[in-house]
N, C-alpha and C. Protein backbone atom coordinates (compact mmCIF):
# COMPACT_ATOMS: atom_id res chain seq x y z
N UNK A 1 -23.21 37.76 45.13
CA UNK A 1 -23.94 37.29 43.97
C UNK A 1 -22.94 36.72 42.96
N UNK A 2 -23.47 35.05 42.47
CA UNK A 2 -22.59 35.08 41.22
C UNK A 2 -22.56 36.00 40.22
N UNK A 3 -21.24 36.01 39.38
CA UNK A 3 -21.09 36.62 38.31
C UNK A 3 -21.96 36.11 37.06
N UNK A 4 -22.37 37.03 36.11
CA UNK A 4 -23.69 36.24 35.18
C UNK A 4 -22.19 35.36 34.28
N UNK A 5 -22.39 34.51 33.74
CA UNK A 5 -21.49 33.67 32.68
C UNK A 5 -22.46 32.58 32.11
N UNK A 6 -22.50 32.41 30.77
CA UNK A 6 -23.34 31.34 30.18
C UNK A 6 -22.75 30.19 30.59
N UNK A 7 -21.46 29.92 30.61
CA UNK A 7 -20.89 28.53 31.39
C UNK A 7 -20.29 28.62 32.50
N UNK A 8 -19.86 28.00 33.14
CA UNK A 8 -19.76 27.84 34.67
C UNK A 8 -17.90 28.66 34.62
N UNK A 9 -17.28 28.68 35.63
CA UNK A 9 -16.28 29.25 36.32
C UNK A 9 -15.17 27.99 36.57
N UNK A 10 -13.65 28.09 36.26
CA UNK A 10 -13.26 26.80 36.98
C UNK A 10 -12.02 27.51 37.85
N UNK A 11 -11.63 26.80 38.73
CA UNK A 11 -10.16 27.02 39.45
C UNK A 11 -9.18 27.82 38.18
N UNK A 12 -9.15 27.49 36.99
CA UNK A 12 -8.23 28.84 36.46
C UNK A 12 -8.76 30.25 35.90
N UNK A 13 -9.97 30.70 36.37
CA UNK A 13 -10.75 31.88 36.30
C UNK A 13 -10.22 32.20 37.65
N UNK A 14 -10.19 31.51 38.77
CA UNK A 14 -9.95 31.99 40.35
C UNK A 14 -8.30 32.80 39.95
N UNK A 15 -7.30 31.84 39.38
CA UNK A 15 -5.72 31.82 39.61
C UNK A 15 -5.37 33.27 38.41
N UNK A 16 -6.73 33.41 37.38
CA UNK A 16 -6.44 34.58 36.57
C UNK A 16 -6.93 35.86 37.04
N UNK A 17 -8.04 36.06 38.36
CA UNK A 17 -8.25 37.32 38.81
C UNK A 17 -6.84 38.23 39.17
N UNK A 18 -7.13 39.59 38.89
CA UNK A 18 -6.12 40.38 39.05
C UNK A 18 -5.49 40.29 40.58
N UNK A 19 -4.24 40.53 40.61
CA UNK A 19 -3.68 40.38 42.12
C UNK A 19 -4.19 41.34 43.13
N UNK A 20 -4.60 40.42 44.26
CA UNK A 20 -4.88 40.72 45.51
C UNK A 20 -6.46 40.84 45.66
N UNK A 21 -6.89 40.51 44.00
CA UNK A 21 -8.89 40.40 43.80
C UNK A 21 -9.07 38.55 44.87
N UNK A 22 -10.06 39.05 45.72
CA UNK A 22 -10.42 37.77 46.49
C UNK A 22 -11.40 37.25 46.43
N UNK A 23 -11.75 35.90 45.57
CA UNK A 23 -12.99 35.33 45.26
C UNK A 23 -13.43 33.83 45.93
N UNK A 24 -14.14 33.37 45.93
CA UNK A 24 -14.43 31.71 45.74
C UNK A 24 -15.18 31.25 44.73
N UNK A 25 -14.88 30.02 44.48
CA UNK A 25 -15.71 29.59 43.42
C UNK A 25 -16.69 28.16 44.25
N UNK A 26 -17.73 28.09 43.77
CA UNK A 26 -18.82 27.27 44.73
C UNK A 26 -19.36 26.48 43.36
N UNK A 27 -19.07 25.41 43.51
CA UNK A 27 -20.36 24.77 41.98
C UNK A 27 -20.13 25.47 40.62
N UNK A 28 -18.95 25.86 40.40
CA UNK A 28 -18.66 27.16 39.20
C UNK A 28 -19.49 28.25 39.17
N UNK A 29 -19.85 29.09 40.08
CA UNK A 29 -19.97 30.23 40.46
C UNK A 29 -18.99 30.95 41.52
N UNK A 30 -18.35 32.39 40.83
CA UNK A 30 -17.38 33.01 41.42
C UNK A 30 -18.19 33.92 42.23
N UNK A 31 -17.87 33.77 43.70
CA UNK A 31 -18.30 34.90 44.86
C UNK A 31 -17.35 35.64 45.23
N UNK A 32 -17.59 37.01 44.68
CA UNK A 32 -16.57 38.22 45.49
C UNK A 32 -16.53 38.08 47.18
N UNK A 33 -15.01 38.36 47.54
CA UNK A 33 -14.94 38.91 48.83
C UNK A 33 -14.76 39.96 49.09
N UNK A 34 -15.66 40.88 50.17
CA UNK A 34 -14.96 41.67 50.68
C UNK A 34 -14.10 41.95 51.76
N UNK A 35 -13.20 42.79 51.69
CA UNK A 35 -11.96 42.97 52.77
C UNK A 35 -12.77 42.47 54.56
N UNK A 36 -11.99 41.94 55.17
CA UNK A 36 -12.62 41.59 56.34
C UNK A 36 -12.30 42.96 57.49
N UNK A 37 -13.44 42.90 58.29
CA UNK A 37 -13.23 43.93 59.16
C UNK A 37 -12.42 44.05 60.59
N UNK A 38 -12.18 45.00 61.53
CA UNK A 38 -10.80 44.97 62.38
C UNK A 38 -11.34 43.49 63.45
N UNK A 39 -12.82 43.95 63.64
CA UNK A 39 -13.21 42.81 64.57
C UNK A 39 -13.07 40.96 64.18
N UNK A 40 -13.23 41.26 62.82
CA UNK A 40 -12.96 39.62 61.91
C UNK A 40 -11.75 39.63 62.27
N UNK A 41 -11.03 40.21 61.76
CA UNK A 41 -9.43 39.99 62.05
C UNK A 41 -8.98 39.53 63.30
N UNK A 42 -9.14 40.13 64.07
CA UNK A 42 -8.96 39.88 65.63
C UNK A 42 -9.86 38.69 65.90
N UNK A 43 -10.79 38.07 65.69
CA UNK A 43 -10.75 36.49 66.01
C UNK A 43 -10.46 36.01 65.14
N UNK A 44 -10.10 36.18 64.22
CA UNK A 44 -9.79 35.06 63.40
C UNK A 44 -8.04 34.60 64.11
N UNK A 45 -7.53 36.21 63.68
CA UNK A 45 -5.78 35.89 64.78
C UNK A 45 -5.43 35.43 65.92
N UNK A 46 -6.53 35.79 66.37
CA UNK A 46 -6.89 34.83 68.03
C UNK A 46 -7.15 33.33 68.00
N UNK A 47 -8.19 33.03 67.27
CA UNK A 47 -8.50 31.40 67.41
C UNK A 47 -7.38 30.71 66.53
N UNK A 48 -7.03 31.31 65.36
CA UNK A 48 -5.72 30.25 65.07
C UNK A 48 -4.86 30.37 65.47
N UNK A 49 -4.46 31.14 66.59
CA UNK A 49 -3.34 31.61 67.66
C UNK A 49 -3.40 30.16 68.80
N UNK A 50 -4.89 30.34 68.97
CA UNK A 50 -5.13 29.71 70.32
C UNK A 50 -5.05 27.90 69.36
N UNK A 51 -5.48 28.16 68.86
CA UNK A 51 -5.35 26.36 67.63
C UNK A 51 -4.45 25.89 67.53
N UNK A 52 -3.50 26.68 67.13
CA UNK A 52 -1.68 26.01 66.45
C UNK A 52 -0.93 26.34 68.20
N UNK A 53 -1.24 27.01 68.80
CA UNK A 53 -0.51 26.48 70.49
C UNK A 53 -0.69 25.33 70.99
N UNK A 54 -2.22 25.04 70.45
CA UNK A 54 -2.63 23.99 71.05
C UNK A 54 -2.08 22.83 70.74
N UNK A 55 -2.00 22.51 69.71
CA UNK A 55 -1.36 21.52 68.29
C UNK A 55 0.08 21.64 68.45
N UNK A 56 0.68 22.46 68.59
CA UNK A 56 2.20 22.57 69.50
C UNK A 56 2.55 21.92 70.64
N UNK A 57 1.20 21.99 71.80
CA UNK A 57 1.82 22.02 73.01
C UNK A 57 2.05 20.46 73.09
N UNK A 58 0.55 19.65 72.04
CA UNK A 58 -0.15 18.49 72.32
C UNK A 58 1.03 17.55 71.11
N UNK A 59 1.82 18.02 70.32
CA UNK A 59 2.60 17.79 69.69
C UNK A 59 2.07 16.79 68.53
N UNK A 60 0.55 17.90 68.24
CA UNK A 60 0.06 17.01 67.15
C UNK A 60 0.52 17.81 65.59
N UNK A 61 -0.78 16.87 64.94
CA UNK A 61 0.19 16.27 63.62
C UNK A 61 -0.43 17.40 62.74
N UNK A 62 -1.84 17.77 62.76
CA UNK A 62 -2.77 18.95 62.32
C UNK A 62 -1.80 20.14 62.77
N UNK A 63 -2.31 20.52 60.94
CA UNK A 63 -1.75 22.42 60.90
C UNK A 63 -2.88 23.15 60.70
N UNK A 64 -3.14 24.09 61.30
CA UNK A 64 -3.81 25.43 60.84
C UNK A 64 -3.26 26.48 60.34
N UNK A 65 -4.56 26.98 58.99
CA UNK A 65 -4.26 27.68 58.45
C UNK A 65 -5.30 28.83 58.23
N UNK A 66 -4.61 30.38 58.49
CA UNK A 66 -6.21 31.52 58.20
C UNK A 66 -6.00 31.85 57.05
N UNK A 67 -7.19 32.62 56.77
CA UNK A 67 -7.24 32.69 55.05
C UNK A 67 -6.20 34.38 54.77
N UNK A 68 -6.14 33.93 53.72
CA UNK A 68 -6.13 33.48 52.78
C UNK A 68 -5.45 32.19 52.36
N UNK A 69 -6.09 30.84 52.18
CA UNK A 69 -5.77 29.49 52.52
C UNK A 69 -6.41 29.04 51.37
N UNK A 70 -6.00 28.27 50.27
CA UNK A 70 -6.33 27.75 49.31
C UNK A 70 -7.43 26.17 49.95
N UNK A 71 -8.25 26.25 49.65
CA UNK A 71 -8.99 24.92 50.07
C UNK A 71 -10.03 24.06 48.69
N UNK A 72 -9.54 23.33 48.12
CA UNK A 72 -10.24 22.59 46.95
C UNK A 72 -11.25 21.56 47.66
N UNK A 73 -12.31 21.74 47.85
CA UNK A 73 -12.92 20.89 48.28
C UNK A 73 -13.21 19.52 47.57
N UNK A 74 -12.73 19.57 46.55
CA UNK A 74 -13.36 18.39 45.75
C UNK A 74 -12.54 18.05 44.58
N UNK A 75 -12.57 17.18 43.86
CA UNK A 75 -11.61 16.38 42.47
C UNK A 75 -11.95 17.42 41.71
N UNK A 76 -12.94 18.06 41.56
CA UNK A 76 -13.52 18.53 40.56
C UNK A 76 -12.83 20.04 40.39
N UNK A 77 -12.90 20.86 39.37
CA UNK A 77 -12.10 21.97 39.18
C UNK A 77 -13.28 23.43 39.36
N UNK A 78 -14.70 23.09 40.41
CA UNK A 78 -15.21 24.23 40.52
C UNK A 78 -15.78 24.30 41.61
N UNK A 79 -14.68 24.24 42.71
CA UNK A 79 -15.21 24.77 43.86
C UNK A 79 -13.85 24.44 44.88
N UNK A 80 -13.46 26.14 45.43
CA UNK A 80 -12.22 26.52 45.90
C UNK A 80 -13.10 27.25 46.94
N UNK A 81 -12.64 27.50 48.52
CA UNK A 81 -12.93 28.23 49.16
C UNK A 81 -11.80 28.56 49.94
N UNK A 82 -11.89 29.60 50.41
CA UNK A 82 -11.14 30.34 51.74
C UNK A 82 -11.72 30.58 52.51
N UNK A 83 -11.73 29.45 53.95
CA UNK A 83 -12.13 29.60 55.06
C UNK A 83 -11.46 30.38 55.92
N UNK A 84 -11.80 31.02 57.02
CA UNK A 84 -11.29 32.09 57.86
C UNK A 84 -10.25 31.21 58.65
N UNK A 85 -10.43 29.78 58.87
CA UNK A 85 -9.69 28.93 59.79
C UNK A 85 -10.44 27.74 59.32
N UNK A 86 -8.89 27.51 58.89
CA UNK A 86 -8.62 25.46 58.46
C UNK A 86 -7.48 24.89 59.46
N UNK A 87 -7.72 23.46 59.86
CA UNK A 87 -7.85 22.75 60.31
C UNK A 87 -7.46 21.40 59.50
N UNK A 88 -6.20 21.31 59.19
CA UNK A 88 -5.81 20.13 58.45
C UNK A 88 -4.92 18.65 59.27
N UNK A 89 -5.59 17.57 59.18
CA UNK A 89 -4.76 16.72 60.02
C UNK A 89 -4.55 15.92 59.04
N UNK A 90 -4.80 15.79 57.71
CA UNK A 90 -4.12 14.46 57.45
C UNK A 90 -2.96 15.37 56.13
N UNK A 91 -1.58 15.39 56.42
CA UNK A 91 -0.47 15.65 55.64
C UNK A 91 -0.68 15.38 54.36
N UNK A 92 -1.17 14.33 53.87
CA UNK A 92 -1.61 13.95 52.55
C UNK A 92 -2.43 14.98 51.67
N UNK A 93 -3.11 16.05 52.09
CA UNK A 93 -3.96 16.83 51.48
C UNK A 93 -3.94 18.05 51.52
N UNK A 94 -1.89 18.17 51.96
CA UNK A 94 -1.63 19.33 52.09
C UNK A 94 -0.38 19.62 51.00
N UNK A 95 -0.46 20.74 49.95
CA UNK A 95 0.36 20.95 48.67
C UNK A 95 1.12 22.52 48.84
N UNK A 96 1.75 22.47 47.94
CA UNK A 96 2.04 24.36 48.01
C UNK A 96 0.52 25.10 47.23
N UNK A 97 -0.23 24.40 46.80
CA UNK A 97 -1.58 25.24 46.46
C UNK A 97 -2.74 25.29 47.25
N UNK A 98 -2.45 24.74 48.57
CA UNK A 98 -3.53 24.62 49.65
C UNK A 98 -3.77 23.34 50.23
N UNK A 99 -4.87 23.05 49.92
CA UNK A 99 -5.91 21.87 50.87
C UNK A 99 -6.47 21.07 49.64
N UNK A 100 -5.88 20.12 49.49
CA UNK A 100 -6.75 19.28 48.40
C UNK A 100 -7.37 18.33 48.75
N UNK A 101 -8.77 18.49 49.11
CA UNK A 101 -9.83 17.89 49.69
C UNK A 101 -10.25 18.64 51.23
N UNK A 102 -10.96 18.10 51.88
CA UNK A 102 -11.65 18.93 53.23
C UNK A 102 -10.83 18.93 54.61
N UNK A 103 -10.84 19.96 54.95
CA UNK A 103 -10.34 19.73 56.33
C UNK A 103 -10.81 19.45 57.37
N UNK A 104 -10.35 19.14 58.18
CA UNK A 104 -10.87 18.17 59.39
C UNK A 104 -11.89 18.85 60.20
N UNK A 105 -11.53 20.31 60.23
CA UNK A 105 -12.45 21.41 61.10
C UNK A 105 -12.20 23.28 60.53
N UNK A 106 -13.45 23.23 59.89
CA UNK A 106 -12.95 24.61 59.63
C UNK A 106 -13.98 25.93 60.24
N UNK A 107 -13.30 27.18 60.71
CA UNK A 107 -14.33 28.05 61.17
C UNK A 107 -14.47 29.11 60.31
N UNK A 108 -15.49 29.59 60.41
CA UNK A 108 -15.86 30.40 58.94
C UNK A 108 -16.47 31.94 60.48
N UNK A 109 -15.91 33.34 60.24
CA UNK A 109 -16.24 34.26 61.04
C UNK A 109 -17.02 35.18 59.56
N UNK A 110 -18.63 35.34 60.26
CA UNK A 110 -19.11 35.98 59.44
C UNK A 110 -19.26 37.83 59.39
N UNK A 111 -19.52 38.34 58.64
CA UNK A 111 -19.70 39.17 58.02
C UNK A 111 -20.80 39.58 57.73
N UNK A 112 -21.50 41.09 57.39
CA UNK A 112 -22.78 41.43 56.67
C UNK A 112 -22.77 40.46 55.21
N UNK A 113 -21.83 40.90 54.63
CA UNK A 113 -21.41 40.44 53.17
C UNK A 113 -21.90 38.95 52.89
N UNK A 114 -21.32 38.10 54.06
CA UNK A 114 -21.07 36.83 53.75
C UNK A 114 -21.93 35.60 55.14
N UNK A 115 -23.22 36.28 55.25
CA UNK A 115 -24.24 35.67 56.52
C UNK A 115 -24.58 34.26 55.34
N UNK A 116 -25.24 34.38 54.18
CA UNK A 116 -25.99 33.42 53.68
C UNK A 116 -25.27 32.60 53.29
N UNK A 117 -23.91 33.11 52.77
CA UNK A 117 -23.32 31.97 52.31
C UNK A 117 -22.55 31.17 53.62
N UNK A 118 -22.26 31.65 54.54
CA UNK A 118 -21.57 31.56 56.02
C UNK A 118 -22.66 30.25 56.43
N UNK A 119 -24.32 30.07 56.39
CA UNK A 119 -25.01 30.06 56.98
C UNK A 119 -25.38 29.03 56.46
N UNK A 120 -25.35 28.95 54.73
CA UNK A 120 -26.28 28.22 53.96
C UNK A 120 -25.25 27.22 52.98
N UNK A 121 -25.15 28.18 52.13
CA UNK A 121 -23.61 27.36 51.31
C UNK A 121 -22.74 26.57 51.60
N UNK A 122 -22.16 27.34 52.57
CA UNK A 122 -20.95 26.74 52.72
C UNK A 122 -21.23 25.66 53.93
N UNK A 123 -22.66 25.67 54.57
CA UNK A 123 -22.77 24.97 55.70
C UNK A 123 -22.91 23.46 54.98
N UNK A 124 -23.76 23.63 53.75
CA UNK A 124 -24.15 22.33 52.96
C UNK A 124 -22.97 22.12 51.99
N UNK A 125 -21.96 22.55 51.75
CA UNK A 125 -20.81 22.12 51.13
C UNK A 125 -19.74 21.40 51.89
N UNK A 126 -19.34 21.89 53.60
CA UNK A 126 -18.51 21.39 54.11
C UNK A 126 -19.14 20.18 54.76
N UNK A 127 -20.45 20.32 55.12
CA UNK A 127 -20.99 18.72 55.24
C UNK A 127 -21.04 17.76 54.34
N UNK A 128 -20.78 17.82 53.02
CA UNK A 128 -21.28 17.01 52.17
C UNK A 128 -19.44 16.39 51.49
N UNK A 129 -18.75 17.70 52.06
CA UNK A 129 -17.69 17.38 51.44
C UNK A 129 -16.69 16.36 52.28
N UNK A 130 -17.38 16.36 53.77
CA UNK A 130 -16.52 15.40 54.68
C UNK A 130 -16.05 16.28 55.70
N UNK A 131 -16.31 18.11 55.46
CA UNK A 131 -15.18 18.20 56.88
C UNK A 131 -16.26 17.80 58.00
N UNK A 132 -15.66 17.25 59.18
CA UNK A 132 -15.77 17.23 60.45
C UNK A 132 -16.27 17.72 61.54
N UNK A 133 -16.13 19.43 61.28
CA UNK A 133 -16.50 19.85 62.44
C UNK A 133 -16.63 21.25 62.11
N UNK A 134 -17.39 22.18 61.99
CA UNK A 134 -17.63 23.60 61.26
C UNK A 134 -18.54 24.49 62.52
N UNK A 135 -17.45 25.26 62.54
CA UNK A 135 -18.07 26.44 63.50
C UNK A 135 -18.55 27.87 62.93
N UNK A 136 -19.02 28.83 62.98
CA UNK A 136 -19.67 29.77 62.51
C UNK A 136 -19.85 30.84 63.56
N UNK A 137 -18.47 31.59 63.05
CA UNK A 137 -18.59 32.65 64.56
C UNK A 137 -19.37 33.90 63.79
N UNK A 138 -20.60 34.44 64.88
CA UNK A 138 -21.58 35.40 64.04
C UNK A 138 -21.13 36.93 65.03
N UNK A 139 -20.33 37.57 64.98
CA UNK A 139 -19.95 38.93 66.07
C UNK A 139 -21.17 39.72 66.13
N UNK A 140 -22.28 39.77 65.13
CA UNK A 140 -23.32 40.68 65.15
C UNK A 140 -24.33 39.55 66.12
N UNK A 141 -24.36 38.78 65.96
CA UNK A 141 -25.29 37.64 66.97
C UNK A 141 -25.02 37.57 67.93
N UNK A 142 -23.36 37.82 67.93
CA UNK A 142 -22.93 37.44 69.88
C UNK A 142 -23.34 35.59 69.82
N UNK A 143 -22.96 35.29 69.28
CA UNK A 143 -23.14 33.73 68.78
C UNK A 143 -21.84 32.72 67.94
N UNK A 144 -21.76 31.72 68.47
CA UNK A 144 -21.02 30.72 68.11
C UNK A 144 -21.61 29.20 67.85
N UNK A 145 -22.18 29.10 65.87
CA UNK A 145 -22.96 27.72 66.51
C UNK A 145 -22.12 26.46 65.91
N UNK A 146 -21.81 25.13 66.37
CA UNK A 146 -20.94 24.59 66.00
C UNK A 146 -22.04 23.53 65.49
N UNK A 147 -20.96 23.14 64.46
CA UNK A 147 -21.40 21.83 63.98
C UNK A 147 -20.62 20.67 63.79
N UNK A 148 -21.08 19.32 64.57
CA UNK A 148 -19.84 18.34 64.97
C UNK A 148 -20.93 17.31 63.67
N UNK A 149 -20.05 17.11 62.59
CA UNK A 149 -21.11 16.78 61.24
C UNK A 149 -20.79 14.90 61.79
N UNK A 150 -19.81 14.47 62.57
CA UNK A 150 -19.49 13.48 62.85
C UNK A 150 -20.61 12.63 63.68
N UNK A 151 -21.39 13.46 64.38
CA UNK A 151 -22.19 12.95 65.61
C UNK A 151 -23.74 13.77 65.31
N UNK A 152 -23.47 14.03 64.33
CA UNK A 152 -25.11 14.88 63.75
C UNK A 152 -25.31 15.84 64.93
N UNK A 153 -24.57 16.16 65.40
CA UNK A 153 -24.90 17.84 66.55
C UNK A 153 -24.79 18.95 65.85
N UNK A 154 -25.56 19.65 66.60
CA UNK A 154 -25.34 21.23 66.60
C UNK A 154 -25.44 21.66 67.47
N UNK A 155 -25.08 22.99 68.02
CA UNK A 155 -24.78 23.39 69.75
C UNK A 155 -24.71 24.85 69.26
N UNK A 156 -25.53 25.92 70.13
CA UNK A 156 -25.09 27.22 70.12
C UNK A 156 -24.70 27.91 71.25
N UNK A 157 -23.41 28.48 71.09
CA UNK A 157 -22.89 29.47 72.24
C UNK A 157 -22.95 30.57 72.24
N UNK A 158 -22.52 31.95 73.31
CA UNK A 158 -22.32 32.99 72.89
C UNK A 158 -20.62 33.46 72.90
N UNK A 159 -20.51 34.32 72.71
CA UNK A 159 -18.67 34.93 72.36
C UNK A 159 -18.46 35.33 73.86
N UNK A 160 -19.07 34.61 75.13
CA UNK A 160 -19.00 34.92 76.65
C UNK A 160 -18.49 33.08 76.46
N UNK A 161 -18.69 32.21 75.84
CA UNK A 161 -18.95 31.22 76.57
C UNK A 161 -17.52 30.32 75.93
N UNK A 162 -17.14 29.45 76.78
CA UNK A 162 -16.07 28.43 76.06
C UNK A 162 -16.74 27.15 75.94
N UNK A 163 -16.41 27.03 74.31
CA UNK A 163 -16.36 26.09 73.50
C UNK A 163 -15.84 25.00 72.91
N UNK A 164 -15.74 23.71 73.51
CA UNK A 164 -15.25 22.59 73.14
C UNK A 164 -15.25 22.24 71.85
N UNK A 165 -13.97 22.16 71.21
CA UNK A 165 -13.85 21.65 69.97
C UNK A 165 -13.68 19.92 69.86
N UNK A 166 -14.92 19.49 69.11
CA UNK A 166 -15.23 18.14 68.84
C UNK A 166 -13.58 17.35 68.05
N UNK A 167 -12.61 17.94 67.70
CA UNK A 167 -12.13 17.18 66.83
C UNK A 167 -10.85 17.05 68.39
N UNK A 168 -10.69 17.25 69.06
CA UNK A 168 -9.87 16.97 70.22
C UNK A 168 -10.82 16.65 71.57
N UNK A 169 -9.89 16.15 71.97
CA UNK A 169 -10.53 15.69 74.05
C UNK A 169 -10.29 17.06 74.82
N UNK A 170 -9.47 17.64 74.85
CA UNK A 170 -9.52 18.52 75.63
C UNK A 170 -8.71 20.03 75.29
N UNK A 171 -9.40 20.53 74.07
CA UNK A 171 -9.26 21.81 73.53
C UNK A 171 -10.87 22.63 73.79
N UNK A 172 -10.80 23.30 74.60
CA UNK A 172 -12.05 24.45 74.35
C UNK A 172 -11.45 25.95 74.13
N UNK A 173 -12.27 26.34 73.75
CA UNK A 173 -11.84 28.01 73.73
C UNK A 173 -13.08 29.20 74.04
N UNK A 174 -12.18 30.09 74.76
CA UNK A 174 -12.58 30.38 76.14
C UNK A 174 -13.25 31.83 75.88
N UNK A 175 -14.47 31.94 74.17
CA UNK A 175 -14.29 33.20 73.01
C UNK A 175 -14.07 34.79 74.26
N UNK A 176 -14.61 34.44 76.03
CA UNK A 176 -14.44 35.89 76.48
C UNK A 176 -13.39 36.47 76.87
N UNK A 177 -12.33 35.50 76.42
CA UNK A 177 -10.91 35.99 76.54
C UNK A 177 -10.41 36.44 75.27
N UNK A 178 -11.42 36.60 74.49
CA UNK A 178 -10.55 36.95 73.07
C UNK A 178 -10.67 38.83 72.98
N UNK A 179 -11.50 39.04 73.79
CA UNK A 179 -11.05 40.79 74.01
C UNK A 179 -10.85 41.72 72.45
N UNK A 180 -12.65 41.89 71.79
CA UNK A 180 -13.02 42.30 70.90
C UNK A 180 -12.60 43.97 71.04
């Protein structure tokens, strides 16, 4: 839930929370995070494991990054997120304060905490903002649904099935090898 405030929230309300407090700001509303759980952790360390090998092997130009990852989606000074896994290919939009503007592909691993905004928010923010390609890993669903915003698809898998990532030719990932 946003915080009540008669005026909106900007990127230096985010940079003044006390250290190690983890928020986003969406439209100048600040959303608490809570701590992620052992199972979040473990895919999240896994798929950007399996991402930046990939991007190594293929000797590309895209970096990934897990959160805690500064991501400004926009010119504007009220709306910062931390995606679970970014996906940055163009060097230009990469600073020592994060991601300034959208990344190319980002995966967001949900949570009790964070289903609506996982689902709803952030689904209509990273489409609107330009990223590319947004996946939504759900561990309580046993579900993986992707969204390739490039080709107006959507596709749902389960955490048995491997998944082709739209922003390469031949990267899938293989979620029943990730060994929850």
């Amino acid at each position: 839930m946003p915080l009540p405030k008669e005026s909106t929230y900007t990127i230096d309300d985010i940079y003044a929370l006390p250290e190690g407090e983890r928020a986003e700001l969406i439209d100048g509303h600040i959303y608490y995070m809570a701590p992620p759980s052992r199972i979040h952790q473990r895919i999240s360390t896994r798929l950007a494991s399996i991402i930046d090998r990939y991007i190594e092997d293929h000797h590309g130009q895209c970096q990934v990054y897990a959160a805690p990852f500064a991501v400004h989606l926009d010119e504007t000074s009220n709306t910062y997120v931390e995606p679970d896994i970014s996906v940055i290919c163009d060097p230009n939009k990469l600073n020592d304060k994060g991601c300034m503007g959208s990344p190319d592909w980002i995966i967001e691993i949900v949570s009790p905490a964070s289903k609506r905004m996982d689902y709803y928010t952030k689904l209509f923010k990273y489409r609107t903002a330009g990223v590319r390609e947004y996946w939504i890993v759900d561990p309580s669903k046993n579900q993986v649904v992707v969204y390739n915003f490039e080709h107006g698809d959507m596709e749902q898998y389960t955490l048995q099935d491997s998944v082709k990532a739209g922003i390469y030719e031949d990267l899938s990932i293989d979620f029943s090898q990730i060994n929850l």
